[in-house]
PDB file of N, CA and C in Angstrom:
ATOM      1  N   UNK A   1      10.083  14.087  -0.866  1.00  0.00           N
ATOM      2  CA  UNK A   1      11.386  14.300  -1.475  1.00  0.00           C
ATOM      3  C   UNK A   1      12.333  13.224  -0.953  1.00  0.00           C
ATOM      4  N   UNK A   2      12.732  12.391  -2.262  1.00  0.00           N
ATOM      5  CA  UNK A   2      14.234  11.730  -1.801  1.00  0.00           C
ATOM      6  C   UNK A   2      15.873  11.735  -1.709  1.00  0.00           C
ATOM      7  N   UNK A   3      16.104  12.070  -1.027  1.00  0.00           N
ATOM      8  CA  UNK A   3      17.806  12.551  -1.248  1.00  0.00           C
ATOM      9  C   UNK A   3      18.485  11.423  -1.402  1.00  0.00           C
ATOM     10  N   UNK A   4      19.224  11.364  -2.474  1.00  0.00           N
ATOM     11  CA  UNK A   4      20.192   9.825  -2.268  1.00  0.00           C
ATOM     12  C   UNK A   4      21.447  10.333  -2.844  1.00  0.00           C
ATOM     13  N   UNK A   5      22.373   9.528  -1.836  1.00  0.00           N
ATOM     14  CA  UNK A   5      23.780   9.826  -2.162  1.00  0.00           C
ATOM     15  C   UNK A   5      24.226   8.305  -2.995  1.00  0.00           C
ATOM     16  N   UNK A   6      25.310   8.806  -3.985  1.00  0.00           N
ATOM     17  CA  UNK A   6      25.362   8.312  -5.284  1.00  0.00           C
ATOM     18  C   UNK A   6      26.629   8.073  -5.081  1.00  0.00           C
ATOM     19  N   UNK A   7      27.704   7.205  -4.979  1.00  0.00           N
ATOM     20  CA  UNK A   7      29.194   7.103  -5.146  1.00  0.00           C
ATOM     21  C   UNK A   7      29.692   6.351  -6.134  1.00  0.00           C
ATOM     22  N   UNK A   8      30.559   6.273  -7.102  1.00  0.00           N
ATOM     23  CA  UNK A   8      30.874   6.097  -7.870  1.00  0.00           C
ATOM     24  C   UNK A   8      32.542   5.608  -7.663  1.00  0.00           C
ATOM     25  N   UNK A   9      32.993   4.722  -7.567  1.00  0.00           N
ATOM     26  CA  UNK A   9      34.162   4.209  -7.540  1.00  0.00           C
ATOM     27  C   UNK A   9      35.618   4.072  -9.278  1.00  0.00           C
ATOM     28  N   UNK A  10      36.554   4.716  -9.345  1.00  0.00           N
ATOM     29  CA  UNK A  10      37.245   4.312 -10.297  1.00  0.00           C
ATOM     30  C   UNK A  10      38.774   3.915  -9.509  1.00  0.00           C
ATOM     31  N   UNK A  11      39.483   3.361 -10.663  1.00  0.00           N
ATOM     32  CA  UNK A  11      40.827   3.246 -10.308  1.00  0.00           C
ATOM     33  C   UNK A  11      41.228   3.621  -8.950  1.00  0.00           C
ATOM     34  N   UNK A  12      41.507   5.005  -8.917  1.00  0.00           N
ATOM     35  CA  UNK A  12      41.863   5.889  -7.961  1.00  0.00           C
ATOM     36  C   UNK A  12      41.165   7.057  -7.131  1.00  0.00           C
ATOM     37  N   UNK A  13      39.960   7.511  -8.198  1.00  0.00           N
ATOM     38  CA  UNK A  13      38.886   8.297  -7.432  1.00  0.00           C
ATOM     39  C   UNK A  13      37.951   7.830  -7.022  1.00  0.00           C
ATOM     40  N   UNK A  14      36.993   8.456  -5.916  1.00  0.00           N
ATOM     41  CA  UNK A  14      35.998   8.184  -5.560  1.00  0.00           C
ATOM     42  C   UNK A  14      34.837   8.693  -5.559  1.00  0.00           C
ATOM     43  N   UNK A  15      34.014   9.192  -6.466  1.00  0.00           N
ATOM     44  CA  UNK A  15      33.259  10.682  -7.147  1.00  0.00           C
ATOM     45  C   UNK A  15      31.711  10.714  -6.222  1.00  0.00           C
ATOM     46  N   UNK A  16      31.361  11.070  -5.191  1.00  0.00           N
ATOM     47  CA  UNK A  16      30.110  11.082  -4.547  1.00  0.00           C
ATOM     48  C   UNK A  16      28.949  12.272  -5.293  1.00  0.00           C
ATOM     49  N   UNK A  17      27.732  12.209  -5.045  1.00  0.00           N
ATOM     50  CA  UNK A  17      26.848  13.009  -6.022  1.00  0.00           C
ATOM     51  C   UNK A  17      25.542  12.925  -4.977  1.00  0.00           C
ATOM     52  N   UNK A  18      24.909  13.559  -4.486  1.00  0.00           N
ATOM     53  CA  UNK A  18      23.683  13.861  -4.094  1.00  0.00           C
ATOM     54  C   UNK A  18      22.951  14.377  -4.665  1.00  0.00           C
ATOM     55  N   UNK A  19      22.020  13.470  -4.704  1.00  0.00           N
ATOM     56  CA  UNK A  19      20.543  13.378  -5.885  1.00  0.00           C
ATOM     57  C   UNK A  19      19.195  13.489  -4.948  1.00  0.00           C
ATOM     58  N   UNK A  20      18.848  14.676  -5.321  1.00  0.00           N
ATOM     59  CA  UNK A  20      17.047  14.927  -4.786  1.00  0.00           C
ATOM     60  C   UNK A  20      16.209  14.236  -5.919  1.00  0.00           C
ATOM     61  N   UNK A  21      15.200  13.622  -5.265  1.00  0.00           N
ATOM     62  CA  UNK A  21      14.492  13.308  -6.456  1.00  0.00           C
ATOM     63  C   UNK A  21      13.212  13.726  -5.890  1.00  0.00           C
ATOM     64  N   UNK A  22      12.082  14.230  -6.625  1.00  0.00           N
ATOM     65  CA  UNK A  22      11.233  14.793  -5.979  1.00  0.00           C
ATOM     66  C   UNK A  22      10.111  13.821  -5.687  1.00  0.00           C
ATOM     67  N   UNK A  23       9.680  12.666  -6.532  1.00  0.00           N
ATOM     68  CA  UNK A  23       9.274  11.648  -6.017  1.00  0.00           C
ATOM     69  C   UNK A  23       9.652  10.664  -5.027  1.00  0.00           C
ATOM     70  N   UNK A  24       8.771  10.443  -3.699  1.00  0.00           N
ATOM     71  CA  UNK A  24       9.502   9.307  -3.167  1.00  0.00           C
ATOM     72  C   UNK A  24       8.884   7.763  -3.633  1.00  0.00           C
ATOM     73  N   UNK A  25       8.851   7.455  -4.148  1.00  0.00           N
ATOM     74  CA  UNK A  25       9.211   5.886  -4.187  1.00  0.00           C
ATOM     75  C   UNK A  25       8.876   4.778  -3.302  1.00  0.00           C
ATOM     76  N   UNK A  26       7.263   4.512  -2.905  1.00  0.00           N
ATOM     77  CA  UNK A  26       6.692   3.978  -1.264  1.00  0.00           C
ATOM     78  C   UNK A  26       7.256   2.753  -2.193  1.00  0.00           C
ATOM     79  N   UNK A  27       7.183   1.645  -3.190  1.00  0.00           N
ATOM     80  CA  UNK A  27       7.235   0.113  -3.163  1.00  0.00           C
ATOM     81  C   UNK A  27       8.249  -0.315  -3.759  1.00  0.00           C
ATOM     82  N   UNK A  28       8.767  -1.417  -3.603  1.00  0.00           N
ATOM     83  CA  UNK A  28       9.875  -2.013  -3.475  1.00  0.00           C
ATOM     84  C   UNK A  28      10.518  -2.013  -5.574  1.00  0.00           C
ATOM     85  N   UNK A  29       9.399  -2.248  -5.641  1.00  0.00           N
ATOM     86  CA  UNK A  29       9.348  -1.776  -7.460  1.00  0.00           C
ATOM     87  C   UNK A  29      10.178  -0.602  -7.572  1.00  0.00           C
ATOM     88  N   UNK A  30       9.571   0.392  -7.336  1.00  0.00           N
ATOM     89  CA  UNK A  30       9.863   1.473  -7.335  1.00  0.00           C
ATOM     90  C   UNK A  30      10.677   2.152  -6.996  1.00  0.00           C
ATOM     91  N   UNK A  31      11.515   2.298  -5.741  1.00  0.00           N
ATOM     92  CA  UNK A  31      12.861   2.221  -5.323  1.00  0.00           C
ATOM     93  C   UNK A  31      13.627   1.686  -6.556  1.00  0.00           C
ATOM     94  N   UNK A  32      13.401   0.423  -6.739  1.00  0.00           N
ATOM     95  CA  UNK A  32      14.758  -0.793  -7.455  1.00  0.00           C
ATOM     96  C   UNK A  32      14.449   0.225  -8.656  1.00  0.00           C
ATOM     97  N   UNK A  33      13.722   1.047  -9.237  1.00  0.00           N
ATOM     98  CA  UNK A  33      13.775   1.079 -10.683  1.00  0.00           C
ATOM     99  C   UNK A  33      14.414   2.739 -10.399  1.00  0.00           C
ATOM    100  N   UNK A  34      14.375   3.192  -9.127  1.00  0.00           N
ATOM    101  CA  UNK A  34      15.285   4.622  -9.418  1.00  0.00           C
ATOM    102  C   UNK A  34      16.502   4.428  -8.937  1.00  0.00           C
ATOM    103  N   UNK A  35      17.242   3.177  -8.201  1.00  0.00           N
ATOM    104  CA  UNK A  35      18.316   3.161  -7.818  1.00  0.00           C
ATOM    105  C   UNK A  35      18.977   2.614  -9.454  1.00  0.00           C
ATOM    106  N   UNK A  36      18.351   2.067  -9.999  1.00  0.00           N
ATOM    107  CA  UNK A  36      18.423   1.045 -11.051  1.00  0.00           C
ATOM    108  C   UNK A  36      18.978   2.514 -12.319  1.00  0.00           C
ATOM    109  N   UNK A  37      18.123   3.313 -12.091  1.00  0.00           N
ATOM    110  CA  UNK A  37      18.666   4.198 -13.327  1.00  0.00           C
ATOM    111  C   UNK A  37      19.667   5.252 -13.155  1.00  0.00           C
ATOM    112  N   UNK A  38      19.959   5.573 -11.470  1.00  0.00           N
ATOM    113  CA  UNK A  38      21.312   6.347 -10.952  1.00  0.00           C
ATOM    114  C   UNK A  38      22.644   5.771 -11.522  1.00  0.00           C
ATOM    115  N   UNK A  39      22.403   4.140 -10.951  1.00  0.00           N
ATOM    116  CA  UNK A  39      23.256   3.507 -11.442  1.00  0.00           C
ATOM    117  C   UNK A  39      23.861   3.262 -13.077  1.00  0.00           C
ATOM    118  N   UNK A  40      22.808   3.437 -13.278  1.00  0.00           N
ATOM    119  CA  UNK A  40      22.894   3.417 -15.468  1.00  0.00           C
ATOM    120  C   UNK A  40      23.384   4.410 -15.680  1.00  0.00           C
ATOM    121  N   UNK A  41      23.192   5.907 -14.759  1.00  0.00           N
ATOM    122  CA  UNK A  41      23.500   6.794 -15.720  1.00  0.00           C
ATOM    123  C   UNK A  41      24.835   7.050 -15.241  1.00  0.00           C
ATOM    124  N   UNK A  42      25.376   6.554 -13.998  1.00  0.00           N
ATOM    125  CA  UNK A  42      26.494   6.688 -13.618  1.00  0.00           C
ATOM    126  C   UNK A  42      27.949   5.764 -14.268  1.00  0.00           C
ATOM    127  N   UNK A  43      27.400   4.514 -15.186  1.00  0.00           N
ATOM    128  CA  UNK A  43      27.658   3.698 -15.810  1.00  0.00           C
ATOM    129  C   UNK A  43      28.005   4.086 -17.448  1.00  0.00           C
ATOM    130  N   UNK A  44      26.932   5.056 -17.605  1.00  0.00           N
ATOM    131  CA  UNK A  44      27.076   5.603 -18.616  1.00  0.00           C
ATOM    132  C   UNK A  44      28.216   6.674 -18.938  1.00  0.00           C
ATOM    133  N   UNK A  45      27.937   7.640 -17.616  1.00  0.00           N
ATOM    134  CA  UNK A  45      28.952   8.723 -17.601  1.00  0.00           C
ATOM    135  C   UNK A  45      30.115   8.660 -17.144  1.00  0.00           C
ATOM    136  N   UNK A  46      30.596   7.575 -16.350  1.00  0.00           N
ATOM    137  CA  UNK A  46      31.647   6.925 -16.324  1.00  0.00           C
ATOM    138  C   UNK A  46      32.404   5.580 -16.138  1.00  0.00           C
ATOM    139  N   UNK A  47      33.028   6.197 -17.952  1.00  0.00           N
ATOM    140  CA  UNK A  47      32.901   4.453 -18.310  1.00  0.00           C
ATOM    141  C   UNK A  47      34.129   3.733 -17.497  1.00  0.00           C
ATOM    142  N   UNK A  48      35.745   4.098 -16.733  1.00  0.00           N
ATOM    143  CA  UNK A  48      36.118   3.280 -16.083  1.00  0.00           C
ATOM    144  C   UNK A  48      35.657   3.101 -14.907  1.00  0.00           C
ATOM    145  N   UNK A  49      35.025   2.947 -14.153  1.00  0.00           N
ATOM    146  CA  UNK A  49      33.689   2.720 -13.072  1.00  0.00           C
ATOM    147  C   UNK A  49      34.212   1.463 -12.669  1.00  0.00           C
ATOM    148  N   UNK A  50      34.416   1.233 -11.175  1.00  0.00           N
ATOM    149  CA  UNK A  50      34.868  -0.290 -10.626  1.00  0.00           C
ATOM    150  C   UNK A  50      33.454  -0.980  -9.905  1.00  0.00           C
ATOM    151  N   UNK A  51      32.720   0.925  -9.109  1.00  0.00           N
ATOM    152  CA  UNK A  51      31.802   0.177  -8.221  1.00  0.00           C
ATOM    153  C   UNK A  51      30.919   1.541  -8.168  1.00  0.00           C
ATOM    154  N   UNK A  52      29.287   0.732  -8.199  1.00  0.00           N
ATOM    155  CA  UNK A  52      28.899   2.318  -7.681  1.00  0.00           C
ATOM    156  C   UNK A  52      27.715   1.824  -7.193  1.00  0.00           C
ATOM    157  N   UNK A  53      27.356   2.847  -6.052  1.00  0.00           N
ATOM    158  CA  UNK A  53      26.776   2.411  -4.977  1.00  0.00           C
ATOM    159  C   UNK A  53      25.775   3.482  -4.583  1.00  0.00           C
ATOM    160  N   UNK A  54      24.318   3.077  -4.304  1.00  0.00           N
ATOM    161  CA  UNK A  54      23.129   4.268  -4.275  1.00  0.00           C
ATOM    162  C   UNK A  54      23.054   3.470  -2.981  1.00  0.00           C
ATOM    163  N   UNK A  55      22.534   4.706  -1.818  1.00  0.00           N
ATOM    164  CA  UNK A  55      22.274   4.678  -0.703  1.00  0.00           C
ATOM    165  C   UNK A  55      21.404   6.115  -0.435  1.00  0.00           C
ATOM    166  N   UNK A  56      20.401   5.730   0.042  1.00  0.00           N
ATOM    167  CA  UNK A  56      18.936   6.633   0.664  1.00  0.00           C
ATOM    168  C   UNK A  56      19.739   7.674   2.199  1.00  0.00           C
ATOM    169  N   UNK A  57      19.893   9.003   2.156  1.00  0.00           N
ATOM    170  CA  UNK A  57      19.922   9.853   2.753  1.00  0.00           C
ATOM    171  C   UNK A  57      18.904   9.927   3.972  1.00  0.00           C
ATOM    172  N   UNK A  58      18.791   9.590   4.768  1.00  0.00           N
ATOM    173  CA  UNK A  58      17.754   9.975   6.237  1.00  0.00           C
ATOM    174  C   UNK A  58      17.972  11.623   6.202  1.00  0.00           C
ATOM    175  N   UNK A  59      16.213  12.344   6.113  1.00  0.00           N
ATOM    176  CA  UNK A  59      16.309  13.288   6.813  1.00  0.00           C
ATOM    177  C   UNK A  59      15.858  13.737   8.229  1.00  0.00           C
ATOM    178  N   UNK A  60      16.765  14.514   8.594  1.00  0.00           N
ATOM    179  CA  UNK A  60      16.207  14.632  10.277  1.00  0.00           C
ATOM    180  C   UNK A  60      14.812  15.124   9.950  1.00  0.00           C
ATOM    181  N   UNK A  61      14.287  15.340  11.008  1.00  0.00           N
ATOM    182  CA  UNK A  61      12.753  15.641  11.386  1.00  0.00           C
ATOM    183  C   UNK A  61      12.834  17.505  11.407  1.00  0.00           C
ATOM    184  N   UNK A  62      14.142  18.038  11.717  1.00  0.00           N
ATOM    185  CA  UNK A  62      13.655  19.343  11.784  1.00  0.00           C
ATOM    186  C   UNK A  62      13.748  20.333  10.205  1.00  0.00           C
ATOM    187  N   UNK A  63      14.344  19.286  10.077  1.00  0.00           N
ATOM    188  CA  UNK A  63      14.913  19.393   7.939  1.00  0.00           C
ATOM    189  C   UNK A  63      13.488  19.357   7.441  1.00  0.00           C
ATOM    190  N   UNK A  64      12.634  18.654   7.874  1.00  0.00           N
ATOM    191  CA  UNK A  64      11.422  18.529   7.161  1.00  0.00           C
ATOM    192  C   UNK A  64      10.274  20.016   7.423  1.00  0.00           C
ATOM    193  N   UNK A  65      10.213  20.533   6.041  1.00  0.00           N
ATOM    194  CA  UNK A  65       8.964  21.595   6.345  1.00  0.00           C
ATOM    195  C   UNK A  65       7.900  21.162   7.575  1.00  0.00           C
ATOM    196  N   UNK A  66       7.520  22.155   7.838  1.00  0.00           N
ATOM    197  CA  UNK A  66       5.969  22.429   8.864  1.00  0.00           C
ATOM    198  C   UNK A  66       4.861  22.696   8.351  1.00  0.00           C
ATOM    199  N   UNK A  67       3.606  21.483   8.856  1.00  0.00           N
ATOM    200  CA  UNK A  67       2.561  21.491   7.972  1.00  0.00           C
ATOM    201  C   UNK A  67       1.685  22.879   8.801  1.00  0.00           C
TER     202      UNK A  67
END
C-alpha cells in the first residue's frame, strides 16, 4: 500500500488530499506514471491550480500489519 499526500496550490488556497493506492509501484516507470495521473486529475478538477505537488507518505514500521 501507497499513501501519498497530494497538495494542490490556488490563488489563495492550499487544498491537501491523501491518496492510498493499493498498488505500490517498485520502478521508476511506475511511480512517474501514478504521480503523473494524481497530478492530471488534480489539473483537471481544479482548473485555477498554480502548483501541485505529489509526495510519498513514509509509513512507520508499527503502522505496518504483522505477518
Amino acid at each position: 500500500m501507497r499513501i501519498l499526500r497530494l497538495e494542490v496550490f490556488e490563488k489563495d488556497n492550499k487544498l491537501v488530499y491523501v491518496r492510498e493506492k493499493p498498488v505500490f509501484a517498485k520502478t521508476q516507470k511506475g511511480i512517474k506514471a501514478t504521480n503523473t495521473r494524481l497530478v492530471n486529475w488534480a489539473q483537471k478538477n481544479f482548473p485555477e491550480w498554480t502548483e501541485v505537488t505529489v509526495q510519498p507518505i513514509e509509513r512507520k514500521s508499527r503502522d505496518l500489519p504483522s505477518r
